[in-house]
Protein backbone atom coordinates (compact mmCIF):
# COMPACT_ATOMS: atom_id res chain seq x y z
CA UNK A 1 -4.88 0.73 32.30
CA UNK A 2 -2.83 -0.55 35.45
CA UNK A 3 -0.26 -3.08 34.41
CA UNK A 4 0.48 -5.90 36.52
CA UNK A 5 3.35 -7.04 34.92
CA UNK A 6 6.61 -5.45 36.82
CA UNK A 7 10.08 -5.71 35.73
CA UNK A 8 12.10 -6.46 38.73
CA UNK A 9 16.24 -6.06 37.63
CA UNK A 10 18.63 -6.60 40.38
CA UNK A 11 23.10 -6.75 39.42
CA UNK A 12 25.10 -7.68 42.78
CA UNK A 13 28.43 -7.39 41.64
CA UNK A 14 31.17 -9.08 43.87
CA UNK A 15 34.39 -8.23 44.32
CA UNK A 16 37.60 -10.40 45.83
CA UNK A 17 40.88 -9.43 45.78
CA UNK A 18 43.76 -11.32 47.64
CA UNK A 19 47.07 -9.94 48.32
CA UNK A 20 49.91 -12.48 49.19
CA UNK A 21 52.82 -11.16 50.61
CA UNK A 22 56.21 -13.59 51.55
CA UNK A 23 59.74 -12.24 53.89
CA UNK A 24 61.95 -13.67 55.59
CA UNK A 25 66.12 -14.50 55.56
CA UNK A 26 67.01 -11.96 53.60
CA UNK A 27 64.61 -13.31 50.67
CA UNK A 28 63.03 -10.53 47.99
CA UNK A 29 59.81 -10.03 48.70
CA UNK A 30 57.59 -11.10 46.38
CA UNK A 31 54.16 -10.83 45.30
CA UNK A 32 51.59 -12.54 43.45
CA UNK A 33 48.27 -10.88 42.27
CA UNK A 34 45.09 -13.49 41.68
CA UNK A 35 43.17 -11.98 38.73
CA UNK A 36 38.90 -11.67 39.63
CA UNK A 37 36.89 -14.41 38.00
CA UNK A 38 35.55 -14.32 35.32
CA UNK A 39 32.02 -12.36 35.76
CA UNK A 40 29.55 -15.40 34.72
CA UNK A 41 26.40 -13.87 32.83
CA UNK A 42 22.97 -15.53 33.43
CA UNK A 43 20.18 -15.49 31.51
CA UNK A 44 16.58 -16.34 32.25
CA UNK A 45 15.70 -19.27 30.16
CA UNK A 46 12.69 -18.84 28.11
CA UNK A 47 10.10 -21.11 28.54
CA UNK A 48 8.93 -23.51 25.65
CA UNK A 49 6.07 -25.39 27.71
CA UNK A 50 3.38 -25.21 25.52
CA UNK A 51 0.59 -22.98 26.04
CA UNK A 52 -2.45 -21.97 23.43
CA UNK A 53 -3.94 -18.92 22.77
CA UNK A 54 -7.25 -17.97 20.69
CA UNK A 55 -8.04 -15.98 18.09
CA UNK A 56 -11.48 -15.30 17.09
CA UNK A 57 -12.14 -13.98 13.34
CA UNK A 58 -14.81 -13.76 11.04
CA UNK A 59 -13.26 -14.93 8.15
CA UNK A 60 -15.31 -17.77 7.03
CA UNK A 61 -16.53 -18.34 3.88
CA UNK A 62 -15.42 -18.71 0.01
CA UNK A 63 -15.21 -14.86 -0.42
CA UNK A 64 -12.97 -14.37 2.28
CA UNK A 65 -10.34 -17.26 1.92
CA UNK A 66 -8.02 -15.01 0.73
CA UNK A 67 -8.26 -12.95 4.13
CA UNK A 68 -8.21 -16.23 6.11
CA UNK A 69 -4.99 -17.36 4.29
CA UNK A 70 -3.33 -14.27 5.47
CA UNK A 71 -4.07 -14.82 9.00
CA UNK A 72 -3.15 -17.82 8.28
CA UNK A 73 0.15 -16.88 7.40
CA UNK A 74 0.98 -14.59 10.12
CA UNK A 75 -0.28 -17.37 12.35
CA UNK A 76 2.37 -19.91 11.37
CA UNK A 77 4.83 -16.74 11.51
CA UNK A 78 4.14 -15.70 15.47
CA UNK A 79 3.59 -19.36 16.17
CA UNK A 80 7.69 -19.98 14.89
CA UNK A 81 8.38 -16.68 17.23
CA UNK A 82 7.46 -17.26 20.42
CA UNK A 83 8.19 -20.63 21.88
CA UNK A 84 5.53 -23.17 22.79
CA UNK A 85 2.98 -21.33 21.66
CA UNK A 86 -0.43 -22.72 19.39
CA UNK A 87 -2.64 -20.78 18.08
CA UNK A 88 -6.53 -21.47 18.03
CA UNK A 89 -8.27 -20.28 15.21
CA UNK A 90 -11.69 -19.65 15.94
CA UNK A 91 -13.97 -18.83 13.03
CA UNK A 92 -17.71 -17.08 13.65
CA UNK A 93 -19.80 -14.91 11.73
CA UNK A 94 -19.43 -11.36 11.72
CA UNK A 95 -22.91 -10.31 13.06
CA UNK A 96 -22.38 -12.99 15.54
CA UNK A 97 -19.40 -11.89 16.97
CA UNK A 98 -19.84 -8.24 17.35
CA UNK A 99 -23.50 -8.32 18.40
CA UNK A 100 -23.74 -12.18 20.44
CA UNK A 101 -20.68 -13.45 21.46
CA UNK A 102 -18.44 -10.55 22.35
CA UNK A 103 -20.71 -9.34 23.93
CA UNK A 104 -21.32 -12.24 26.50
CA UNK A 105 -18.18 -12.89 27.35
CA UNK A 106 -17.01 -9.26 28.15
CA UNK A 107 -19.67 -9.65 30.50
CA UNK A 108 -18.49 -13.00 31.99
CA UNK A 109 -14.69 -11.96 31.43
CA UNK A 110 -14.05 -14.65 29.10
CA UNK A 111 -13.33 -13.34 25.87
CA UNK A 112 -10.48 -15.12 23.71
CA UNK A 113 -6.85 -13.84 23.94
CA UNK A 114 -7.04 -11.99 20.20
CA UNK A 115 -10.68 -10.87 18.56
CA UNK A 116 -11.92 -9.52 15.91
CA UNK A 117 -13.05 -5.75 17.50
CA UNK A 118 -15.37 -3.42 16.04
CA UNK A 119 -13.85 0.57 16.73
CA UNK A 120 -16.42 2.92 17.71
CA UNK A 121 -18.49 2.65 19.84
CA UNK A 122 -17.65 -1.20 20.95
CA UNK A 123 -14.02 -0.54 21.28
CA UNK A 124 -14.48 2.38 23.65
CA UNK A 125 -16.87 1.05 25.67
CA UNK A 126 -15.14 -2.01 26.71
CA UNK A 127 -11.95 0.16 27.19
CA UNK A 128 -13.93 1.89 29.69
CA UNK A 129 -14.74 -1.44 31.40
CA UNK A 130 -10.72 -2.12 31.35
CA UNK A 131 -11.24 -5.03 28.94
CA UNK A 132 -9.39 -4.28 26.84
CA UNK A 133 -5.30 -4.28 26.53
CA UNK A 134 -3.66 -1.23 26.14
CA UNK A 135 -1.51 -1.31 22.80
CA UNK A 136 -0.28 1.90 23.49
CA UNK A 137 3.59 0.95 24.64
CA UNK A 138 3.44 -1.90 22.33
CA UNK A 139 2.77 0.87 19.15
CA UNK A 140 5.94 2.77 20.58
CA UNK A 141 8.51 -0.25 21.29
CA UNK A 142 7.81 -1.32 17.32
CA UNK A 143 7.89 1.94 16.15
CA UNK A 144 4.55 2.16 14.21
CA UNK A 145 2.69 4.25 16.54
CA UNK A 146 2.12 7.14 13.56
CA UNK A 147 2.03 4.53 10.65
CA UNK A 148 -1.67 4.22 10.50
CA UNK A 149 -4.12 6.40 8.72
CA UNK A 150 -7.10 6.89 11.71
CA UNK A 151 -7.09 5.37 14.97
CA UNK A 152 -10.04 7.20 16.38
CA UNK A 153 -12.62 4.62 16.70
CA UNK A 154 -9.99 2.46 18.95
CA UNK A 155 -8.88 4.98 20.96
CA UNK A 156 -10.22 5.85 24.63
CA UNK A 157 -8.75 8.29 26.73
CA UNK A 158 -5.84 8.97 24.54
CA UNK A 159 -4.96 5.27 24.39
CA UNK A 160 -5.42 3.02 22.03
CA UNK A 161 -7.19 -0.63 22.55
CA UNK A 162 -7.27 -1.97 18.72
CA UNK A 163 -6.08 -2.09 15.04
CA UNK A 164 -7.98 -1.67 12.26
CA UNK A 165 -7.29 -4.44 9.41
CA UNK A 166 -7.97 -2.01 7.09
CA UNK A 167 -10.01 0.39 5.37
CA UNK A 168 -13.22 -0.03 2.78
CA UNK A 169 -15.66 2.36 1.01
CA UNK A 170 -19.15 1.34 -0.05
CA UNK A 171 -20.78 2.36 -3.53
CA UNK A 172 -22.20 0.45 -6.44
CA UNK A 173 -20.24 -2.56 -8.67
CA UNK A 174 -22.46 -2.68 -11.63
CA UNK A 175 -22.52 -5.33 -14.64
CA UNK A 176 -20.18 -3.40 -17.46
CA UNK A 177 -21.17 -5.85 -20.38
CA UNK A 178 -24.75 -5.33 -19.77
CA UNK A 179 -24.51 -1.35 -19.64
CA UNK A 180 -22.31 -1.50 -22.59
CA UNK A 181 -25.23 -3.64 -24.14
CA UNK A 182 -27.14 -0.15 -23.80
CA UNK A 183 -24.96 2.29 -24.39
CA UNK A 184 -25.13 3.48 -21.01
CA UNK A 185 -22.05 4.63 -18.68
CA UNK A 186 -22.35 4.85 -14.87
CA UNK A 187 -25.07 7.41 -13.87
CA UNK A 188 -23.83 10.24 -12.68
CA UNK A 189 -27.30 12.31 -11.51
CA UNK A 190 -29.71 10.70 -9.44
CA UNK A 191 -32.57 10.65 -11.79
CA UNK A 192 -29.76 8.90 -14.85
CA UNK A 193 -29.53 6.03 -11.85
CA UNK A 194 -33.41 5.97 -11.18
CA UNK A 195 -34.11 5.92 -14.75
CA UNK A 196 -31.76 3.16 -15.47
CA UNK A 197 -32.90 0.96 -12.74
CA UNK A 198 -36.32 1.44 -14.25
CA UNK A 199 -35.24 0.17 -17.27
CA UNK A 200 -33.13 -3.16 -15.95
CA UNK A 201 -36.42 -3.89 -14.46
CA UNK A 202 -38.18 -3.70 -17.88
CA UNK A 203 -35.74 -5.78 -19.09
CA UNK A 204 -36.72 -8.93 -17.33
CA UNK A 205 -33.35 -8.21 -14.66
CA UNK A 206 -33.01 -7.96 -11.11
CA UNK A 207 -31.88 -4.01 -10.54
CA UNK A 208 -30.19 -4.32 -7.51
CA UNK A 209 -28.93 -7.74 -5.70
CA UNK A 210 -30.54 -7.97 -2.34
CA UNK A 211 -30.43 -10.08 1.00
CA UNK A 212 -31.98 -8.42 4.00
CA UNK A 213 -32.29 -11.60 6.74
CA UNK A 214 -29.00 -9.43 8.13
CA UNK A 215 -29.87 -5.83 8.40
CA UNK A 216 -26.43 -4.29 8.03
CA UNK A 217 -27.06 -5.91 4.72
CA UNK A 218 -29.37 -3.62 3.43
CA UNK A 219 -28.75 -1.16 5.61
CA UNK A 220 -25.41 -0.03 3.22
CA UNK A 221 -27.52 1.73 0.65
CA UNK A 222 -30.17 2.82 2.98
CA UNK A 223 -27.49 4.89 5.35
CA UNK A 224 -26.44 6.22 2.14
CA UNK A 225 -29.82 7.49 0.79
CA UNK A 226 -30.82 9.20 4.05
CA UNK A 227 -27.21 10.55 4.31
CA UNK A 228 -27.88 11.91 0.69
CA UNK A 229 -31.14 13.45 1.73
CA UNK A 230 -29.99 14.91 5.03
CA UNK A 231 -26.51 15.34 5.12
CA UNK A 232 -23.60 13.32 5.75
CA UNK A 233 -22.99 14.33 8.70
CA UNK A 234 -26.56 13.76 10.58
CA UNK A 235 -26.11 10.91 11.40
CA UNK A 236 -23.31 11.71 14.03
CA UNK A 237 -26.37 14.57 15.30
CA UNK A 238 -28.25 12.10 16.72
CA UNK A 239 -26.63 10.88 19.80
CA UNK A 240 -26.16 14.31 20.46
CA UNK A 241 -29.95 15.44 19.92
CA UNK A 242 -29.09 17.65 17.47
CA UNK A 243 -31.07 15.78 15.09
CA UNK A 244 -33.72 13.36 14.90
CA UNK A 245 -34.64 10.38 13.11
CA UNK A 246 -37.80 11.69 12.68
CA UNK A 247 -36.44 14.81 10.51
CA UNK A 248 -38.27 15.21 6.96
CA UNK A 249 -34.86 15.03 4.78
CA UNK A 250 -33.97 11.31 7.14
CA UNK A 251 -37.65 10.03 6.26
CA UNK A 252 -36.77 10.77 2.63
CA UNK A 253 -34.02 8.77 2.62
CA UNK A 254 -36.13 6.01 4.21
CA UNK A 255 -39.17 6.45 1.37
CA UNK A 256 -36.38 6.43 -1.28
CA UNK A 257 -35.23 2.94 -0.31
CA UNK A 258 -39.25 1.88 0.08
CA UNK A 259 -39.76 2.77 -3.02
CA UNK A 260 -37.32 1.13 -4.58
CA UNK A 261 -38.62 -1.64 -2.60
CA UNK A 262 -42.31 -1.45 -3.98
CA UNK A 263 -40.87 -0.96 -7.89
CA UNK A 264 -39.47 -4.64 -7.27
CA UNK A 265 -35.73 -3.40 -7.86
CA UNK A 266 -34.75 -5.67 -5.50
CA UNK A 267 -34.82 -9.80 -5.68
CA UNK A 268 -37.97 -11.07 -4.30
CA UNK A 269 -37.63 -12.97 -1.46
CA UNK A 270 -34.90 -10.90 -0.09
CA UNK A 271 -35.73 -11.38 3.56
CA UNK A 272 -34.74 -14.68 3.66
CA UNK A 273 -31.66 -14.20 2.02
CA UNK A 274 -28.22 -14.44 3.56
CA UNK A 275 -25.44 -12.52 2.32
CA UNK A 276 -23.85 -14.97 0.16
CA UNK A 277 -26.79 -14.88 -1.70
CA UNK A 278 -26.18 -11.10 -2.16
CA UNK A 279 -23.00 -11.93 -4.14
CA UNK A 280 -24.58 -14.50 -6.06
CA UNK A 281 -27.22 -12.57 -7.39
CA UNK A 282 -24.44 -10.20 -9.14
CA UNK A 283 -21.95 -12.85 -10.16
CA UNK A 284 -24.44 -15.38 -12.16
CA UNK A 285 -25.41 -12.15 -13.84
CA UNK A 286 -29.25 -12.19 -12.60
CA UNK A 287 -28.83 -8.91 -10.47
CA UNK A 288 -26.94 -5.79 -12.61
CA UNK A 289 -25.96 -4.05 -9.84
CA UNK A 290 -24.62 -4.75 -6.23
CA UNK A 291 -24.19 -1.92 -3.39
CA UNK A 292 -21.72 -3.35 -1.21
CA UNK A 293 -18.10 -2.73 0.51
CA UNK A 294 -14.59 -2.33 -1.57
CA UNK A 295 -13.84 -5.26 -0.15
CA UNK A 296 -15.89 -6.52 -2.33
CA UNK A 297 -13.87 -6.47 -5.16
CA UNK A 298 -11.50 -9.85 -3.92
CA UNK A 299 -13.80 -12.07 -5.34
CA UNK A 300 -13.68 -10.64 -9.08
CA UNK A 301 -10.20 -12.47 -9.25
CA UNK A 302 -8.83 -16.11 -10.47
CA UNK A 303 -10.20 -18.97 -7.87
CA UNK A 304 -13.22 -16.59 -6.44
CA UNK A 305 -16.74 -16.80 -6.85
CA UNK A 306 -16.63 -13.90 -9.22
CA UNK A 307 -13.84 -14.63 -11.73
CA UNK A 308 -16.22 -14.97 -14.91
CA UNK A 309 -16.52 -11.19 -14.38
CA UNK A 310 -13.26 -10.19 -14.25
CA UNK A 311 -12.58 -7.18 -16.84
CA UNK A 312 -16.41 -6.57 -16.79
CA UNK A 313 -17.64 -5.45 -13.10
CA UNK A 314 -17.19 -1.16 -12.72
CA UNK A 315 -17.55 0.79 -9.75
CA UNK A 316 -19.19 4.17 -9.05
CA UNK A 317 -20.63 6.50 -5.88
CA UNK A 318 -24.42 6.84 -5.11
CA UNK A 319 -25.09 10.29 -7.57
CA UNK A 320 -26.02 13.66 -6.10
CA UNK A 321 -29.77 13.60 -5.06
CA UNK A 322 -31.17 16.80 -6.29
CA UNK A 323 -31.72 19.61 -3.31
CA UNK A 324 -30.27 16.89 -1.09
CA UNK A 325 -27.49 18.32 2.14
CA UNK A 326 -24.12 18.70 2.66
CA UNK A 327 -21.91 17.40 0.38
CA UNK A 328 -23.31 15.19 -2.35
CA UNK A 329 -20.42 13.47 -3.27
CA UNK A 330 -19.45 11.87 0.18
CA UNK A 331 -19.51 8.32 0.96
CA UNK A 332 -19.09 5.56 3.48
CA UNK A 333 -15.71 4.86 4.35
CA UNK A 334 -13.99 3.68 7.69
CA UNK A 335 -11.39 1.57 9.23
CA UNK A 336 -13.72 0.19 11.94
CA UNK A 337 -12.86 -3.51 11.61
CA UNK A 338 -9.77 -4.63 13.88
CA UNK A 339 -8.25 -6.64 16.04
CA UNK A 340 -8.42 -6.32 19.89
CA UNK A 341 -6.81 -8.19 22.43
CA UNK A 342 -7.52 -9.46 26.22
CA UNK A 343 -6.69 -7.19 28.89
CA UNK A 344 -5.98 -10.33 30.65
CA UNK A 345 -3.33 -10.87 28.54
CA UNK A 346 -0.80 -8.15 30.58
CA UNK A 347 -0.63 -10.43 33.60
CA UNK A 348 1.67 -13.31 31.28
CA UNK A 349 4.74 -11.82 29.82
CA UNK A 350 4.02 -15.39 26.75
CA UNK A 351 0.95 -14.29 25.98
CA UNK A 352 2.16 -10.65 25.76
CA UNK A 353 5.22 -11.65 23.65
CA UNK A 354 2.61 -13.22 21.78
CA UNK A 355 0.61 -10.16 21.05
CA UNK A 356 3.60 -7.94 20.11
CA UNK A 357 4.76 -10.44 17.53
CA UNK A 358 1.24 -10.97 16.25
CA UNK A 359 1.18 -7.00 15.73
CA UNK A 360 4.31 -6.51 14.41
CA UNK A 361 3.67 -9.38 11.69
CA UNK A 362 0.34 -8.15 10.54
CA UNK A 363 0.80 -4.65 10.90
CA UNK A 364 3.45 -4.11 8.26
CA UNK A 365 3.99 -2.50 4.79
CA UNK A 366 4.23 -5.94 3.31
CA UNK A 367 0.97 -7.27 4.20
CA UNK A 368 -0.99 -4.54 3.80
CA UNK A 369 -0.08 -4.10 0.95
CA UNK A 370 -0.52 -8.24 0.22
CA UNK A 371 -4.07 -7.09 1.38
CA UNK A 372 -4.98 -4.72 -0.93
CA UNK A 373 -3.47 -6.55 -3.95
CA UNK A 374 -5.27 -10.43 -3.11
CA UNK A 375 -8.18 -9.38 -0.98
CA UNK A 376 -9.14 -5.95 -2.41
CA UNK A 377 -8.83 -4.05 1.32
CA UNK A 378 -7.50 -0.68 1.68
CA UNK A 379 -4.89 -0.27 3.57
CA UNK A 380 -5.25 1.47 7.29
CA UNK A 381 -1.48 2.07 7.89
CA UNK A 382 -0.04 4.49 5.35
CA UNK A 383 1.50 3.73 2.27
CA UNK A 384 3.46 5.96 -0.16
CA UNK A 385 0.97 6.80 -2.70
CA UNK A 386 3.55 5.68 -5.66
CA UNK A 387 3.68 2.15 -4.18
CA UNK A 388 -0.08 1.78 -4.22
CA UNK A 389 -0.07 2.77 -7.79
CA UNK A 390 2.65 0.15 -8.40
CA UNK A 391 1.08 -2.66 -6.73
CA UNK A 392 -2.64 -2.19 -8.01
CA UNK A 393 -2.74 -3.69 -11.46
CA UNK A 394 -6.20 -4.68 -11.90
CA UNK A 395 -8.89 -2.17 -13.34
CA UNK A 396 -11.45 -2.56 -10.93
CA UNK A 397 -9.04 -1.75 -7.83
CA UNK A 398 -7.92 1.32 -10.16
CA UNK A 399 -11.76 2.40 -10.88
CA UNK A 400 -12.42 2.03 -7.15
CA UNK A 401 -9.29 4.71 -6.06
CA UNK A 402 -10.74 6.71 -8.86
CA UNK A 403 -13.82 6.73 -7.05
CA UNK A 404 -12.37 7.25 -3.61
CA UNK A 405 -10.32 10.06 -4.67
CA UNK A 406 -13.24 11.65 -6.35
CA UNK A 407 -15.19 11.99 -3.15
CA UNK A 408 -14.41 15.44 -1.18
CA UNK A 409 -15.88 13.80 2.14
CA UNK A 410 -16.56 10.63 3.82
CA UNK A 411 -18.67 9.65 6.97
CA UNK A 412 -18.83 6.32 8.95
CA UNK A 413 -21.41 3.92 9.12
CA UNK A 414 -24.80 4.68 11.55
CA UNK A 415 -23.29 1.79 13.66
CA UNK A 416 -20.31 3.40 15.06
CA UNK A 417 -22.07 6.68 15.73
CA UNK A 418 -24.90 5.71 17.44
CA UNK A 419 -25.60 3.73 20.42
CA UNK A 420 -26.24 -0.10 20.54
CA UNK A 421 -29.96 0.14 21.34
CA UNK A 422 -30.24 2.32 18.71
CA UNK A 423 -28.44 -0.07 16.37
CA UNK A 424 -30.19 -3.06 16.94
CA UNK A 425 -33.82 -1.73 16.95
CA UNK A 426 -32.85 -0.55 13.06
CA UNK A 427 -30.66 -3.79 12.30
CA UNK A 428 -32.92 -6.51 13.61
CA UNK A 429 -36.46 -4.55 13.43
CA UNK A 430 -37.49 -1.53 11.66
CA UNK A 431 -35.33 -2.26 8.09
CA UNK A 432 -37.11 -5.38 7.34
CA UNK A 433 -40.28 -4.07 8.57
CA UNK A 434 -40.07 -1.67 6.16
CA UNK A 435 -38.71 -3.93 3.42
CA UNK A 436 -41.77 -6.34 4.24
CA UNK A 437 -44.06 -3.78 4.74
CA UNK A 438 -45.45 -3.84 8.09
CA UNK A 439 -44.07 0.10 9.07
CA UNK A 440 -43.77 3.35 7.20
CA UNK A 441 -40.68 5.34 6.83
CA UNK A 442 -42.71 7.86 8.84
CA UNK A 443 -43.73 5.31 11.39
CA UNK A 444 -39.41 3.76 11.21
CA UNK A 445 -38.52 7.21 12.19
CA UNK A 446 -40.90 7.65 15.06
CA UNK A 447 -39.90 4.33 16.52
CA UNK A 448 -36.11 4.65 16.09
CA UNK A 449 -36.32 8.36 17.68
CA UNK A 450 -37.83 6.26 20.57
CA UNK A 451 -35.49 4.35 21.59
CA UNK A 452 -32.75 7.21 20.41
CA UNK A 453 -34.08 9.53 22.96
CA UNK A 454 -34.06 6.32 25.28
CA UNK A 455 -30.28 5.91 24.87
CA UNK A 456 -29.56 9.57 25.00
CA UNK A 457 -31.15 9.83 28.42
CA UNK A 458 -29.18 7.19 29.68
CA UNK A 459 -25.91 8.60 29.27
CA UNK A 460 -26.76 12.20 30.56
């Protein structure tokens, strides 16, 4: 990226010397040396006008006050720093963000100073556009350019435009006093978990919470089932053409979740549920199990939504599908949520100032560790494996590593692999067609592989 901020360092040094010489009558000579002046240092006075900068995050809502109060904190932090300046906090909803908002005003050139950035593909293809601000010498003057786990999805070209917060995993929290109410333990086949939904149903319970009015919602479990089916790595085939939507082991994965669907394991009404509602459904006890983030776990903790649960919620990975691809115990995991920050930003040395301190006083051992501990977020810089173990002290965050560690693979969400077309047509169409019945997984695959060969094209 071409910086238009030059440093422009000039030193004139002057030097005087006078030499005074007296003679005459007979009279010693004498002389008289005048010591140089003092050299007088000046400094370029820092301006403390006031100026404001923006941030835009997405953390609204009771579940994520604890992540809120952390920015919060660093806020008030960088604020004290850097003279003058006020920071604007600017709260929107995730889905609106990424997929409304950003969006426009990367267009229009517009965006706020400091954003919350999704990493791959969004980060890279605004990087492209030179929207973005090149972190890369910032990294290296603090000295945490190799302190994070995976900066792939922010980087472009060999530099990087964005942070990730941190890192999550997605799997199932279940209801522990219920299954110990039946003896059970967490499935570990496929056909344990079928068979046990089956039953919860029976029961009079809700299986599975659900809340599909946001695709991604839905979509968790879904990208899990066809990455079951087919492999955990096809869905990174498709932009490629290697494979296709359409492929008999994806449309399993798709008739798996419709079935579900049919069987009523889900709430009813689940289209027109936001994902609050999701949450609720598990904490009041109606739904028995939840698939959902790791991030999940901050609000089974004094003050959250979930604190009647606390000592009863467990944690395990979708089981091995019988026959299914590639690796059956790999799940979802990514450090795709960051920050990114105005390429605009370069041309004032404040604002810049501004961003260095902001990254130095998030991006630290201290607060992501603070972020694992209150908010239930893995950490994306590294941390010495003996202070994780010291600092996690509640059983589900334990259960959850257990999990993690169990897994011998991982693969990111469809959303970062595949293009935005692609993306939306699944997110905002074909899942809750399915879920309300109007397509087939047969016909979801056809009309995905569509618009996937549509977005391939475009880019060859």
């Amino acid at each position: 990226m071409k910086k238009s901020i030059t440093m422009i360092l000039s030193l004139i040094f002057v030097t005087s010397a006078v030499l005074t010489g007296c003679g005459g009558n007979n009279n010693a000579a004498t002389k008289e040396k005048v010591a140089p002046a003092p050299e007088v240092k000046t400094e370029e006075k820092v301006s403390e006008e006031p100026f404001e900068m923006t941030i835009r995050h997405t953390q609204i809502g009771a579940d994520k006050e604890k992540r809120f109060a952390i920015l919060q904190d660093v806020v008030k932090t960088v604020q004290a720093d850097v003279p003058g300046l006020t920071f604007k906090l600017d709260g929107v909803d995730s889905d609106v963000n990424r997929k409304e908002k950003l969006r426009g005003e990367m267009a229009a050139g517009s965006t706020p100073e400091i954003f919350e950035l999704f990493g791959s593909p969004d980060s890279r293809i605004y990087a492209k556009e030179s929207k973005l601000l090149d972190l890369t010498p910032i990294l290296a003057e603090l000295g945490i350019q190799d302190k994070f786990s995976n900066l792939d999805p922010f980087t472009y070209e060999g530099k990087v435009y964005g942070l990730p917060i941190g890192g999550s995993g997605e799997g199932f929290f279940y209801n522990k006093g219920y299954y110990e109410s039946k003896g059970w333990k967490a499935p570990t086949t496929f056909a344990e978990l079928d068979k046990q939904l089956a039953d919860i149903k029976a029961d009079g319970k809700v299986p599975m919470a659900g809340a599909s009015k946001a695709g991604w919602v839905p979509l968790m479990l879904a990208n899990h089932l066809w990455s079951r089916f087919a492999g955990p790595d096809v869905t990174n085939k498709f932009a490629t053409g290697e494979a296709k939507w359409t492929d008999a082991n994806v449309v399993q994965g798709f008739a798996k979740y419709k079935e579900w669907v049919d069987k009523g394991y889900f709430k009813k009404g689940e289209l027109g549920f936001e994902y609050a509602e999701y949450t609720t459904q598990f904490t009041s006890g109606e739904a028995i199990l939840m698939y959902d983030g790791t991030w999940k776990s901050s609000v089974f903790k004094a003050g959250q939504s979930g604190e009647g649960l606390i000592g009863k919620v467990g944690f395990f990975n979708l089981p091995a599908v019988e026959g299914g691809a590639g690796d059956q115990t790999a799940l979802m995991r990514d450090v795709n949520n960051g920050y990114g920050f105005s390429a605009a930003v370069a041309n004032d040395p404040r604002q810049l100032a501004a961003v260095t301190s902001f990254i130095k006083n998030f991006y630290n051992e201290q607060m992501q560790l603070r972020g694992l501990v209150e908010d239930g977020v893995l950490p994306s810089m590294k941390i010495d494996q003996a202070k994780l173990n010291e600092n996690i002290t509640d059983g589900l965050m334990s259960e959850i590593v257990a999990v993690l560690n169990a897994s011998q693979s991982s693969f990111p969400a469809f959303d970062s692999l595949v293009q935005a077309d692609v993306t939306t047509e699944i997110s905002n169409i074909q899942i809750q067609s399915l879920i309300g019945g109007q397509t087939t997984p047969e016909k979801m695959g056809a009309a995905l592989q569509k618009v996937q060969d549509e977005a391939n094209a475009a880019v060859e």
